[in-house]
Protein backbone atom coordinates (compact mmCIF):
# COMPACT_ATOMS: atom_id res chain seq x y z
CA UNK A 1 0.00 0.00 0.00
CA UNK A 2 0.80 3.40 -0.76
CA UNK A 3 1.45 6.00 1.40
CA UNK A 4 2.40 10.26 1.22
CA UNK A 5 4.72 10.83 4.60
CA UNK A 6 5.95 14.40 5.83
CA UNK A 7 9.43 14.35 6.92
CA UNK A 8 11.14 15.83 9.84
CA UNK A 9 12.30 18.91 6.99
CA UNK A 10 8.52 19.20 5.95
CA UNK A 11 9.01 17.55 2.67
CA UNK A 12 6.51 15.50 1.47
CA UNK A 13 7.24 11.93 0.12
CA UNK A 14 5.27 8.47 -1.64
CA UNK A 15 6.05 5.60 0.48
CA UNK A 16 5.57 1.91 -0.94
CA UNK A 17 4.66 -0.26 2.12
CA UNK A 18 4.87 -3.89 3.11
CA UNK A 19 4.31 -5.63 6.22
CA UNK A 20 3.26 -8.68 8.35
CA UNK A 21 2.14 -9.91 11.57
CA UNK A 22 4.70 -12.37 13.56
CA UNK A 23 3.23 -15.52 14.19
CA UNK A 24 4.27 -15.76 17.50
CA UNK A 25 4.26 -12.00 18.72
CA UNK A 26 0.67 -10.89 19.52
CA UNK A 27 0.05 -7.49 17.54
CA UNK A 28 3.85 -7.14 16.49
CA UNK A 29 4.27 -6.71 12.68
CA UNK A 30 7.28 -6.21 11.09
CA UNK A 31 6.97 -4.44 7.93
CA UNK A 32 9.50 -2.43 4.82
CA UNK A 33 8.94 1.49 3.21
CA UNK A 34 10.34 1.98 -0.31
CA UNK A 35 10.13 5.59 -0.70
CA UNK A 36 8.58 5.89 -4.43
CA UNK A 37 8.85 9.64 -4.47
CA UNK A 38 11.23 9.51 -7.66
CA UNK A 39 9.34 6.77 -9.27
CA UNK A 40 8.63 7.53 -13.14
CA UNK A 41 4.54 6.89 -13.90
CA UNK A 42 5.89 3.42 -15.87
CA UNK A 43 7.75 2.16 -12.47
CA UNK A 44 4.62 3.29 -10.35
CA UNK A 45 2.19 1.41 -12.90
CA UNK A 46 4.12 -1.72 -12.27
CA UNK A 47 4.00 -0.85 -8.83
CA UNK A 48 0.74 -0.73 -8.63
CA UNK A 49 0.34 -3.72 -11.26
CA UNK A 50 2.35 -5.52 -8.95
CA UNK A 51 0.34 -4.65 -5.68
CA UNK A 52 -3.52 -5.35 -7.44
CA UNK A 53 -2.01 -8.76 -8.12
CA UNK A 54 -1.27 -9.61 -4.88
CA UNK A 55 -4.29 -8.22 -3.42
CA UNK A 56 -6.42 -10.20 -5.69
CA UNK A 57 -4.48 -13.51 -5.10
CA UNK A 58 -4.31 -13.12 -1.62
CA UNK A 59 -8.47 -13.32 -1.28
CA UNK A 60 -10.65 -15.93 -0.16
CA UNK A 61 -12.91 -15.06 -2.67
CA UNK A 62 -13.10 -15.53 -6.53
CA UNK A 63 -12.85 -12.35 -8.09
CA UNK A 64 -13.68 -11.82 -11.82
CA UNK A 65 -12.65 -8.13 -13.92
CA UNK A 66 -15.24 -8.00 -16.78
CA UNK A 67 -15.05 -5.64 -19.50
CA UNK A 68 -19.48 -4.15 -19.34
CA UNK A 69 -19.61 -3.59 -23.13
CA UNK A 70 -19.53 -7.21 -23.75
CA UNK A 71 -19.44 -9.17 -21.01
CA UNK A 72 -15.51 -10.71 -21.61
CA UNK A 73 -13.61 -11.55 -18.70
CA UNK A 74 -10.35 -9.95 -18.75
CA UNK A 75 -9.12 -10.89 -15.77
CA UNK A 76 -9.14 -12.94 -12.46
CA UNK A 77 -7.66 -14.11 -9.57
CA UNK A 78 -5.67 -17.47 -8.56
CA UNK A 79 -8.97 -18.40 -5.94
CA UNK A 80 -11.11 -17.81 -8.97
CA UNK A 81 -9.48 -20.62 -11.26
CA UNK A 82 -8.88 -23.24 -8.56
CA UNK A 83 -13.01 -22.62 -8.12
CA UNK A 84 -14.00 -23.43 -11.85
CA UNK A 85 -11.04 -25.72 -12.86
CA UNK A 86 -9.42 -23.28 -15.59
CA UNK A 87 -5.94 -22.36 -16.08
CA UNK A 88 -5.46 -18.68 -16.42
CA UNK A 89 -5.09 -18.65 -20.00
CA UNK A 90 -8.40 -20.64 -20.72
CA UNK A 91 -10.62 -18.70 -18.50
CA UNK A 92 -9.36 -15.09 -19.18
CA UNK A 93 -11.28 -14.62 -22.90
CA UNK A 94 -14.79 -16.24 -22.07
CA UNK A 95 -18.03 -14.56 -21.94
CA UNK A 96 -19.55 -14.12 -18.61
CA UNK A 97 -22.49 -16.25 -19.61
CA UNK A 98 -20.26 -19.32 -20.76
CA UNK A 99 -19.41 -19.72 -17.27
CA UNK A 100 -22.64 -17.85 -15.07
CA UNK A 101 -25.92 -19.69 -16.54
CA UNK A 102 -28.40 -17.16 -15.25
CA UNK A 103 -27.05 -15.29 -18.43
CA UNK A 104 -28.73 -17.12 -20.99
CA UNK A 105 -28.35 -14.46 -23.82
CA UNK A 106 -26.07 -10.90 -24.46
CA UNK A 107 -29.56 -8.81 -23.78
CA UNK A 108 -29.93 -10.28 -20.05
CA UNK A 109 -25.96 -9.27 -19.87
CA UNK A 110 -26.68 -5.56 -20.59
CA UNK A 111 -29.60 -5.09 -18.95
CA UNK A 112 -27.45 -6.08 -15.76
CA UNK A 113 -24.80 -3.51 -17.17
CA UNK A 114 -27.26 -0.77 -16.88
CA UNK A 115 -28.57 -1.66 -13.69
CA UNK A 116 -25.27 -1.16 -12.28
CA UNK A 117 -24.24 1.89 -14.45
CA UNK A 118 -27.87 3.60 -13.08
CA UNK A 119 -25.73 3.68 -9.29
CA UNK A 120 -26.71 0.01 -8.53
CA UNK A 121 -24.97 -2.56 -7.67
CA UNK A 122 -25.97 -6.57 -7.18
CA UNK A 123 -25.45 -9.98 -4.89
CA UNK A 124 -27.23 -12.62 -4.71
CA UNK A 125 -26.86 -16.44 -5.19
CA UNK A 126 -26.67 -17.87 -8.60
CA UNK A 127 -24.93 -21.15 -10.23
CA UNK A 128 -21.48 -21.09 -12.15
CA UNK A 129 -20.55 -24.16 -14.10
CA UNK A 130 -17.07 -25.51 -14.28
CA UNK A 131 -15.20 -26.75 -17.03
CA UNK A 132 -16.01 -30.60 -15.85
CA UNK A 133 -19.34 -29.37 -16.41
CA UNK A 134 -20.38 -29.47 -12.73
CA UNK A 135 -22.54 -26.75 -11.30
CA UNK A 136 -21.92 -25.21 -8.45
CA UNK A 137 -23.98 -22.64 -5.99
CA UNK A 138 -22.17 -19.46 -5.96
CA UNK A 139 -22.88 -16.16 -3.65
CA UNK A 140 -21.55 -12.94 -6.17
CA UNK A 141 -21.35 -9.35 -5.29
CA UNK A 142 -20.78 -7.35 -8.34
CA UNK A 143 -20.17 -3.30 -9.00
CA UNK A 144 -19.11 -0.97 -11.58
CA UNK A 145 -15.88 0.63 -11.40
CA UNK A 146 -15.68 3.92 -13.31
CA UNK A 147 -12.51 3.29 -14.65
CA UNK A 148 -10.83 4.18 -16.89
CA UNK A 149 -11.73 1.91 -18.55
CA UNK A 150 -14.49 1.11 -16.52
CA UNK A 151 -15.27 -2.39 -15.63
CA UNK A 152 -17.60 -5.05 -14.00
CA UNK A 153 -15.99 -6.05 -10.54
CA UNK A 154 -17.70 -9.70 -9.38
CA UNK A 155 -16.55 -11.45 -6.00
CA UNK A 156 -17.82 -14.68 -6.01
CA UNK A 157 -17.82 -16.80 -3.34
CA UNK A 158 -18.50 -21.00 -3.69
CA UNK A 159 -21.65 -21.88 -1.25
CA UNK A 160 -21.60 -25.79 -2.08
CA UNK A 161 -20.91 -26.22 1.71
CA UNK A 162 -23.44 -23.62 2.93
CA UNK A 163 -26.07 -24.97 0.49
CA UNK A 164 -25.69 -28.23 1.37
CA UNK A 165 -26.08 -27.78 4.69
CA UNK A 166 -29.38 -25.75 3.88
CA UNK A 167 -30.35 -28.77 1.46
CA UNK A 168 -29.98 -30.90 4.45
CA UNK A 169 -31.41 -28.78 6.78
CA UNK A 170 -34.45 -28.65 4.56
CA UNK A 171 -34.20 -32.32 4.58
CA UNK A 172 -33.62 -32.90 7.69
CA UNK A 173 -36.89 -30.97 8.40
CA UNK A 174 -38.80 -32.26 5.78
CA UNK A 175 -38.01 -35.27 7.46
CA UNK A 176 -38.35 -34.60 10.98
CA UNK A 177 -42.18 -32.96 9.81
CA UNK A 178 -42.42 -36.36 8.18
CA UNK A 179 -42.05 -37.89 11.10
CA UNK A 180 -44.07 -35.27 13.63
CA UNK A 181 -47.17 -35.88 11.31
CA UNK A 182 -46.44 -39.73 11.30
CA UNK A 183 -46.37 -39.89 15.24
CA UNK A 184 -49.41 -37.44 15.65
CA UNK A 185 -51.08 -39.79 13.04
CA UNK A 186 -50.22 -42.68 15.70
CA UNK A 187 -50.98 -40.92 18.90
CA UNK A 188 -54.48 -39.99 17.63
CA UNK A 189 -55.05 -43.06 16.52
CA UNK A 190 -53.60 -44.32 19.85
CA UNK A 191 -56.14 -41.48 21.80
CA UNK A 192 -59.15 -42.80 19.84
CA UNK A 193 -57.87 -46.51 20.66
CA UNK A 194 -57.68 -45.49 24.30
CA UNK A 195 -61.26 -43.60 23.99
CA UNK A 196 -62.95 -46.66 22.38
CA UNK A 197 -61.08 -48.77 25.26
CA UNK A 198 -62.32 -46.26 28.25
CA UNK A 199 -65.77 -46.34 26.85
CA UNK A 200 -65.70 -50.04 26.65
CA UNK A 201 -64.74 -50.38 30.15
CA UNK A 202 -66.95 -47.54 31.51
CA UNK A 203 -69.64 -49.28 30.04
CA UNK A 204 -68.89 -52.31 30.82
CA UNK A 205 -66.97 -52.86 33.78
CA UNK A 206 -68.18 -51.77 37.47
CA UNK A 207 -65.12 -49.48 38.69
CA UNK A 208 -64.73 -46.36 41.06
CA UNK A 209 -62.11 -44.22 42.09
CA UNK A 210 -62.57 -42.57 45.62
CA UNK A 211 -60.08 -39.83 47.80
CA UNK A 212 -58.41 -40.75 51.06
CA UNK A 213 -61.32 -41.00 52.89
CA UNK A 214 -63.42 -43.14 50.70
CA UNK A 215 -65.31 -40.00 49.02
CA UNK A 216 -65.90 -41.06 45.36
CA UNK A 217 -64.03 -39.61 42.92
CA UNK A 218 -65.21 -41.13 39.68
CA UNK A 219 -67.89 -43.85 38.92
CA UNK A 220 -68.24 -46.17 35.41
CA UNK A 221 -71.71 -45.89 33.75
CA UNK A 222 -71.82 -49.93 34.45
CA UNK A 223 -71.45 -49.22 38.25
CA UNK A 224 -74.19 -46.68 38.07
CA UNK A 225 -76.52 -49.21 35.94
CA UNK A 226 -75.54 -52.06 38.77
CA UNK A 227 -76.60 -49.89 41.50
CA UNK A 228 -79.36 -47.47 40.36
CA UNK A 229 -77.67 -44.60 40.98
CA UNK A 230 -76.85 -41.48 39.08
CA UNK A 231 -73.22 -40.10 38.67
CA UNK A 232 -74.01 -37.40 40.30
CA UNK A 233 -75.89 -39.39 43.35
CA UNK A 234 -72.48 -41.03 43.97
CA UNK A 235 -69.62 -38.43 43.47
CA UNK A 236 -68.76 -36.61 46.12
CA UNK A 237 -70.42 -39.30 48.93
CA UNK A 238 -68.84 -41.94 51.18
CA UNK A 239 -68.86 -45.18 49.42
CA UNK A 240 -70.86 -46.07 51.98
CA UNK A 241 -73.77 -45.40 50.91
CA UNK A 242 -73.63 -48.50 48.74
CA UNK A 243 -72.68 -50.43 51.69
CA UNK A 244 -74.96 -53.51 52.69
CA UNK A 245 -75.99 -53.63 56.84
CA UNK A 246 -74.93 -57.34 56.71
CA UNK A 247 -71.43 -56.77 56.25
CA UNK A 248 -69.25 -56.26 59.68
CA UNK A 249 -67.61 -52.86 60.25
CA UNK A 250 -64.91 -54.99 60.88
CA UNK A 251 -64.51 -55.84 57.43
CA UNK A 252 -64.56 -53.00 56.36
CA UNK A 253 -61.25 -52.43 58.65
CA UNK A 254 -59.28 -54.76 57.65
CA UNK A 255 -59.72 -53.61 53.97
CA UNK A 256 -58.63 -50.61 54.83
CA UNK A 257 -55.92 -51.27 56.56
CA UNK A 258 -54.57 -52.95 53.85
CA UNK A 259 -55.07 -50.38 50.99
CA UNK A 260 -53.97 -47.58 53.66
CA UNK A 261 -50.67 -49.56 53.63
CA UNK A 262 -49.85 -49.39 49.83
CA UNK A 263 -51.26 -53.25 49.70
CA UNK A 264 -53.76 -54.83 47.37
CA UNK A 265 -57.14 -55.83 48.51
CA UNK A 266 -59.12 -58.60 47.05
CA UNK A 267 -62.32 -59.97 48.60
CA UNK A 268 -66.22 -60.27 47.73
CA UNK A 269 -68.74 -57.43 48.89
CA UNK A 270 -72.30 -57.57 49.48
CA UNK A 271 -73.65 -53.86 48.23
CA UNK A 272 -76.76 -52.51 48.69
CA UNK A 273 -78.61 -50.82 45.38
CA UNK A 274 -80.35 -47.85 45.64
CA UNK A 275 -83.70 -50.04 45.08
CA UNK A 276 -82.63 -52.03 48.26
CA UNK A 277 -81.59 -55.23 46.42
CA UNK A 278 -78.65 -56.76 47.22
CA UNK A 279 -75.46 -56.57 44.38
CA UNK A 280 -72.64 -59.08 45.31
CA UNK A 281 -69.22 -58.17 43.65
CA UNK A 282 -66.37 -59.64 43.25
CA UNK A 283 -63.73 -56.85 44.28
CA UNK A 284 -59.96 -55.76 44.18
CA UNK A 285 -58.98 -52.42 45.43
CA UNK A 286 -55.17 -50.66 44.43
CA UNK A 287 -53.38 -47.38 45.37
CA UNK A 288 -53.17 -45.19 43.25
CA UNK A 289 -49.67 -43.15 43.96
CA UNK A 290 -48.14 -39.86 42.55
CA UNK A 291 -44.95 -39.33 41.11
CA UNK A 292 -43.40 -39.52 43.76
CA UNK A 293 -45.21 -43.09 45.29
CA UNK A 294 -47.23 -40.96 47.82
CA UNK A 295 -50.80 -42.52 47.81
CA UNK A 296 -53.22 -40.02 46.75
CA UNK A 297 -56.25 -42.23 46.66
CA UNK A 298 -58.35 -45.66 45.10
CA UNK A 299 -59.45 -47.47 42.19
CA UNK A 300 -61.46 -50.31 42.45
CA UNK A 301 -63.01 -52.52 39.91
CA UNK A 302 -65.39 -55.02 40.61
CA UNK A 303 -67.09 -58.28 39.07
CA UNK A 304 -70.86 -58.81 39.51
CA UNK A 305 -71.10 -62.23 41.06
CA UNK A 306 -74.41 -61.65 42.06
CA UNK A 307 -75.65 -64.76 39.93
CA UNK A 308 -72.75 -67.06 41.21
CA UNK A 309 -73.95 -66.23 44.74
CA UNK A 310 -77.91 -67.13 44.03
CA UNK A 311 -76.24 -70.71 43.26
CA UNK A 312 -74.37 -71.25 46.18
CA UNK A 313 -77.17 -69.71 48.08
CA UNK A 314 -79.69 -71.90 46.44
CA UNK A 315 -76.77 -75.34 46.78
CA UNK A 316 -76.16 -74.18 51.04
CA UNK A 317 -80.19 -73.32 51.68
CA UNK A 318 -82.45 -75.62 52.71
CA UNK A 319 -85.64 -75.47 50.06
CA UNK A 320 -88.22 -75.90 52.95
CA UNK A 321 -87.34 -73.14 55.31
CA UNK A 322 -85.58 -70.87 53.36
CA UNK A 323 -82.10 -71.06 56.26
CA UNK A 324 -79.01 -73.06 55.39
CA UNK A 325 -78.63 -76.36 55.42
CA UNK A 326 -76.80 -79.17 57.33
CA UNK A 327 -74.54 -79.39 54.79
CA UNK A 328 -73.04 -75.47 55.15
CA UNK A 329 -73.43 -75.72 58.79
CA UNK A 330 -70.75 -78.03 58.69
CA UNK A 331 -68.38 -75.60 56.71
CA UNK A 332 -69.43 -72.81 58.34
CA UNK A 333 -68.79 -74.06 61.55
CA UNK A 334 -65.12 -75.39 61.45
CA UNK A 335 -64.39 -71.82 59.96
CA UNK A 336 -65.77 -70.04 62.89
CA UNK A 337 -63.67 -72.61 65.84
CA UNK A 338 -60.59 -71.87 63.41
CA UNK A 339 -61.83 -67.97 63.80
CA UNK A 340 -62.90 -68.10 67.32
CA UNK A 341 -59.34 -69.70 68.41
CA UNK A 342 -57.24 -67.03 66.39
CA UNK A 343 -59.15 -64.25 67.47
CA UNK A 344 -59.65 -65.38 71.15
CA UNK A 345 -63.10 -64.60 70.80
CA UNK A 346 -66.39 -66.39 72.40
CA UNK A 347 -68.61 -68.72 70.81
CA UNK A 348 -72.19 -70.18 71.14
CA UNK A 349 -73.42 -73.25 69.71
CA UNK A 350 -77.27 -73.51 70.31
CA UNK A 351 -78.89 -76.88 69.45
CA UNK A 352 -82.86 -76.30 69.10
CA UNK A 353 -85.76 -78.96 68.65
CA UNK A 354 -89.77 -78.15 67.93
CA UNK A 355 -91.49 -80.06 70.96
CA UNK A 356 -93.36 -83.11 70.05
CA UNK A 357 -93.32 -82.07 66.43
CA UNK A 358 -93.94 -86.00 65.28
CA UNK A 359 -97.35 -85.33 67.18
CA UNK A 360 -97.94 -82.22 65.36
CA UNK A 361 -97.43 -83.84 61.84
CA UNK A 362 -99.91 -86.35 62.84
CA UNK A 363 -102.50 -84.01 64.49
CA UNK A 364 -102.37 -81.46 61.93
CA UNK A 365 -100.70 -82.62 58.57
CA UNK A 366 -97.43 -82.51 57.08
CA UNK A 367 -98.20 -79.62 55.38
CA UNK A 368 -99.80 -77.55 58.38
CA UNK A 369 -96.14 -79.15 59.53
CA UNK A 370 -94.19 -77.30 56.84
CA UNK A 371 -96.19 -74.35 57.48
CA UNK A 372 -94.78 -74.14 61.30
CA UNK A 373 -91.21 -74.96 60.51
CA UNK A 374 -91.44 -72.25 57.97
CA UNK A 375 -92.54 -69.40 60.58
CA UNK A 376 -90.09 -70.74 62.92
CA UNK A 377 -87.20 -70.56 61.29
CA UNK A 378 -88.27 -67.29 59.73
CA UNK A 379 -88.78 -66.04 63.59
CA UNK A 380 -85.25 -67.20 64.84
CA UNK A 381 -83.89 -65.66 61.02
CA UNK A 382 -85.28 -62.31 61.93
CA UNK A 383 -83.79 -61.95 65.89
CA UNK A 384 -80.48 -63.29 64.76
CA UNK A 385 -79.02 -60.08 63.11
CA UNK A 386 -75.79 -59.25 63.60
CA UNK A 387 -73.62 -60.42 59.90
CA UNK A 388 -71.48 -63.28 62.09
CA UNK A 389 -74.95 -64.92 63.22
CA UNK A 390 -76.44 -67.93 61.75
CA UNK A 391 -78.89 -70.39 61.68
CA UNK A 392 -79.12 -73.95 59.80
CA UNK A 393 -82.03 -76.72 59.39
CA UNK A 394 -79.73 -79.70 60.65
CA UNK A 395 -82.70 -82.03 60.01
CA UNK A 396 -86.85 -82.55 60.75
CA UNK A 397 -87.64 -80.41 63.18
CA UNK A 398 -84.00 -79.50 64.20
CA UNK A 399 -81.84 -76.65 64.19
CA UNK A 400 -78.74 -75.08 64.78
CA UNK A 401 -77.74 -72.04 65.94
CA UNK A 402 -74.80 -69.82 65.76
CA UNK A 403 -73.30 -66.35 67.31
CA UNK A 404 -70.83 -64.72 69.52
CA UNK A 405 -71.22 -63.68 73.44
CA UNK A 406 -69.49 -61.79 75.86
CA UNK A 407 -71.14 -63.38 79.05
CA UNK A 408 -73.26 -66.53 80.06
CA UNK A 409 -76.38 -63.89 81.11
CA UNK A 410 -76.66 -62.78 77.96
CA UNK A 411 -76.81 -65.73 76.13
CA UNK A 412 -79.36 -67.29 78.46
CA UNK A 413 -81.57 -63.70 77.75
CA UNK A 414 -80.85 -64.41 74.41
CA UNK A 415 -81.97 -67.61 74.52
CA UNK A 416 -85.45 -66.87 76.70
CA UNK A 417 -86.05 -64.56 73.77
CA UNK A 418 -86.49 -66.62 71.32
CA UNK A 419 -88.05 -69.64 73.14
CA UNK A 420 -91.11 -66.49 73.84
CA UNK A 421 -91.01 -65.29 70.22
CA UNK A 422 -91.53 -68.73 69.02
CA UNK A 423 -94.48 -69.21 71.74
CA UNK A 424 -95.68 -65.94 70.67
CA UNK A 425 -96.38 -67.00 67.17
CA UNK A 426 -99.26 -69.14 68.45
CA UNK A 427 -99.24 -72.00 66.80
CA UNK A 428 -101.96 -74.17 68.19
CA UNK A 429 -100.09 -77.85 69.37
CA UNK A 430 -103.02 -79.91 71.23
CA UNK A 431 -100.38 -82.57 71.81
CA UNK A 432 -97.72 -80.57 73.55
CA UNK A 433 -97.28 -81.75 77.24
CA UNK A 434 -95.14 -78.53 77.36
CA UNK A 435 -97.45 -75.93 76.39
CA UNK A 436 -100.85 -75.76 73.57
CA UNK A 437 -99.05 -74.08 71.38
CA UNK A 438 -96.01 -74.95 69.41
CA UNK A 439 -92.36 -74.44 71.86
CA UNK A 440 -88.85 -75.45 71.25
CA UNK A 441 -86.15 -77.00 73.43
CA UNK A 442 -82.86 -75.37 73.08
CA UNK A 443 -79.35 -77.03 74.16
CA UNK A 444 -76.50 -74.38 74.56
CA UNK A 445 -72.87 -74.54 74.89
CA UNK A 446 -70.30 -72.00 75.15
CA UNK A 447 -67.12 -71.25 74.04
CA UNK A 448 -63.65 -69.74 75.25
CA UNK A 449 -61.24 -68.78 72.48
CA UNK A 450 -58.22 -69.82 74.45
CA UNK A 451 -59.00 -73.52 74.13
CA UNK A 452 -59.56 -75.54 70.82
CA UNK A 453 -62.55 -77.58 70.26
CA UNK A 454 -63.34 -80.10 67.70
CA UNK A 455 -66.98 -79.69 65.34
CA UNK A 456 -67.90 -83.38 67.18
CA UNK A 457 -67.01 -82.47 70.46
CA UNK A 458 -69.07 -78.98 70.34
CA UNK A 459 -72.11 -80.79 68.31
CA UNK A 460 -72.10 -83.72 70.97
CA UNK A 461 -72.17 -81.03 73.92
CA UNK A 462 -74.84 -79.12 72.65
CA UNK A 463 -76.84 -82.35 71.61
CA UNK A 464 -76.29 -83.28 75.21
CA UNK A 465 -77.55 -79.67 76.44
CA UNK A 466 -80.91 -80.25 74.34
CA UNK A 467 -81.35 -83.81 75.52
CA UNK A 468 -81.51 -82.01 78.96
CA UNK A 469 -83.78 -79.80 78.34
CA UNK A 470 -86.46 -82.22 76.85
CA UNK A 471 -85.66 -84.11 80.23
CA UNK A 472 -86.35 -81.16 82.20
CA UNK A 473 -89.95 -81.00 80.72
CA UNK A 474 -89.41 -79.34 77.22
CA UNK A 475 -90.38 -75.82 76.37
CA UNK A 476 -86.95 -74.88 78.07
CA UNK A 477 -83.35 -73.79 77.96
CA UNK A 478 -80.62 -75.02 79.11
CA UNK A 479 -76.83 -74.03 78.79
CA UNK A 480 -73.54 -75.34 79.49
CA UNK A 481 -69.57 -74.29 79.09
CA UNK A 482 -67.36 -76.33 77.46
CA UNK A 483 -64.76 -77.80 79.68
């Protein structure tokens, strides 16, 4: 570069200047001045030949000198022929449009020319083509220079890299749409899967959700059809108020203390439906946890069962009387010694017999007979009605009673209760010694939980209570403690 320096004396002198930075010397250059003062023009031409050549090889870019008459290249630098493959000598001489195809003719050439001769200038992205014939993508920024001579000035810069990347960019998002509207595709058709699926079970299978404290949450449409009620009868209330009077609060405890503890609960239910019939369900109850495992409330879903129970009701009842029969008693009773023993609890085992029902058959018929079992067993039904009491026809005119105690005074008030509430149903019995209306004997024994007792051993000392009590005149009660 050229520079005009005054000297210490005040003259003025042209200084030709070179430099560079050291490589290893953070903003040191070293640089030469060649004073040029006495330069003829000819020596300062070369000069400045000389200098425009180096400045034109040293760029990054491809630079092209075009003559604007006719579109000739007349000159270029060393970055421009490594671009487009030519030697010097092959490209210099060639029409703009041999090498720039968005020239297709010498009109589109000069109305470019007087674009830029109007004050304007151009750039913009555009495609040159080697001499292999490739094409490549090419970013150009092109001027007039007034000269003289004036001339077309175009750096040109090669974008392969930069369009390929946007190619692939636009690819790669092209593909990456592909593949949003492919997965949206498959989660809707996932969501309407799921819908289909929730409506399926919600219509189909009894389940509830309920808070903490057993306030439901959510309700299927099948558990509303089950029970009679509405959706919004049931959310926001207890569960409770589906809950059948026959099953033990104590149950109910114990299933709660389970799901409380993060366990799963499986049983069978007797509810009561809003119409007062009874719905039995088959039942399992899970957490349901947050995030972080912190139980937040319950889902249960349930089976209706209600038909499997009307068989085993109708295979454990006996047909006459409409109590169970000797055949559950038996089952029923080795669960409740295995229950009494764990629990150290009290039971009663009451033996009862219809006096001088043989006589009554023979007086009055055996269907004025069926008649009187009938009410009697309905009678001792109704007064035993706490959910762990029962009552069984163990044969004829027998049966067999079950419950829990907590003395020896109230089972025997217990006891005198029902012998009066079967005299009070006045059954006229001419052939009672015992009374002239229908009575029962009733043989009792008692239970401690801290001892174990076989089913023969407790059915032998009841039978021996009852035989007792016929001895002692009939119409009578009598009850003993199991040693």
């Amino acid at each position: 570069q050229c520079y005009r320096i005054r000297t210490t004396s005040g003259e003025v002198r042209c200084f030709h200047a070179k430099g560079r930075r050291l490589e290893n010397d953070k903003g040191v250059m070293v640089g030469t001045l060649q004073d040029i003062t006495t330069m003829g023009d000819g020596e300062r031409d070369v000069l400045n030949a000389t200098m425009f050549r180096e400045l034109l090889d040293k760029s990054n870019d491809a630079i092209f000198i075009v003559v604007p008459e006719d579109g000739k290249i007349v000159d270029c630098n060393q970055r421009a022929l490594a671009m487009l493959g030519y030697s010097r000598s092959e490209l210099v001489g060639k029409m703009v449009k041999e090498i720039d195809i968005s020239f297709k003719s010498d009109a589109d050439w000069r109305l470019h020319v007087e674009h830029l001769e109007s004050g304007g200038w151009s750039m913009g992205e555009g495609v040159h083509r080697c001499k292999d014939g490739r094409e490549i993508p090419i970013e150009a920024s092109v001027s007039l220079t007034k000269g003289p001579p004036p001339r077309v000035v175009a750096i040109v810069r090669d974008i392969s890299e930069r369009v390929a990347n946007r190619i692939q960019a636009r690819e790669y998002r092209a593909e990456l749409e592909r593949l949003v509207e492919e997965r949206t595709a498959q989660l809707e058709a996932a969501n309407a899967e799921l819908a289909r699926y929730v409506q399926v079970v919600d219509n189909n299978i009894l389940t509830s959700s309920t808070d903490l404290k057993g306030i439901i949450t959510y309700v299927s449409d099948a558990f509303c059809k089950a029970t009679g009620y509405s959706k919004d009868e049931l959310i926001g209330h207890n569960h409770n108020i589906v809950r059948h009077p026959d099953i033990s609060s104590d149950y109910f405890r114990r299933m709660w203390d389970a799901i409380s503890h993060g366990k799963i609960w499986t049983g069978e239910v007797k509810n009561l439906n809003k119409d007062g019939s009874e719905l039995w369900i088959d039942m399992i109850i899970e957490p349901i946890r947050d995030d972080d495992g912190t139980i937040i409330g319950y889902t249960a879903v349930r089976h209706d069962i209600s038909d499997k129970k009307r068989i085993e009701e109708l295979i454990i009842t006996d047909p006459l009387t409409g109590v169970y029969n000797r055949r559950h008693f038996y089952d029923v009773m080795e669960k409740e010694l295995r229950r009494m023993t764990r629990h150290h609890q009290r039971l009663c085992f009451a033996m009862v017999d219809v006096d001088h029902f043989k006589r009554y058959n023979d007086t009055y018929g055996h269907q004025k007979g069926d008649m009187a079992l009938r009410a009697i067993a309905q009678t001792m039904k109704k007064f035993l009605r706490r959910v762990d009491d029962y009552i069984f026809r163990l044969g004829g005119e027998e049966f067999g009673l079950i419950c829990y105690w907590k003395s020896e005074e109230e089972v025997r008030m217990f006891a005198e209760e029902m012998r009066e509430k079967i005299l009070n149903l006045d059954i006229e019995h001419r052939e009672n010694t015992a009374a002239d209306v229908i009575s029962i004997s009733m043989g009792i024994v008692m239970l401690e939980g801290e001892k174990t007792h076989s089913l023969t051993e407790v059915y032998d000392l009841a039978d021996h209570a009852l035989y007792q009590a016929k001895g002692a005149g009939r119409n009578s009660v009598v009850v003993v403690t199991a040693p």
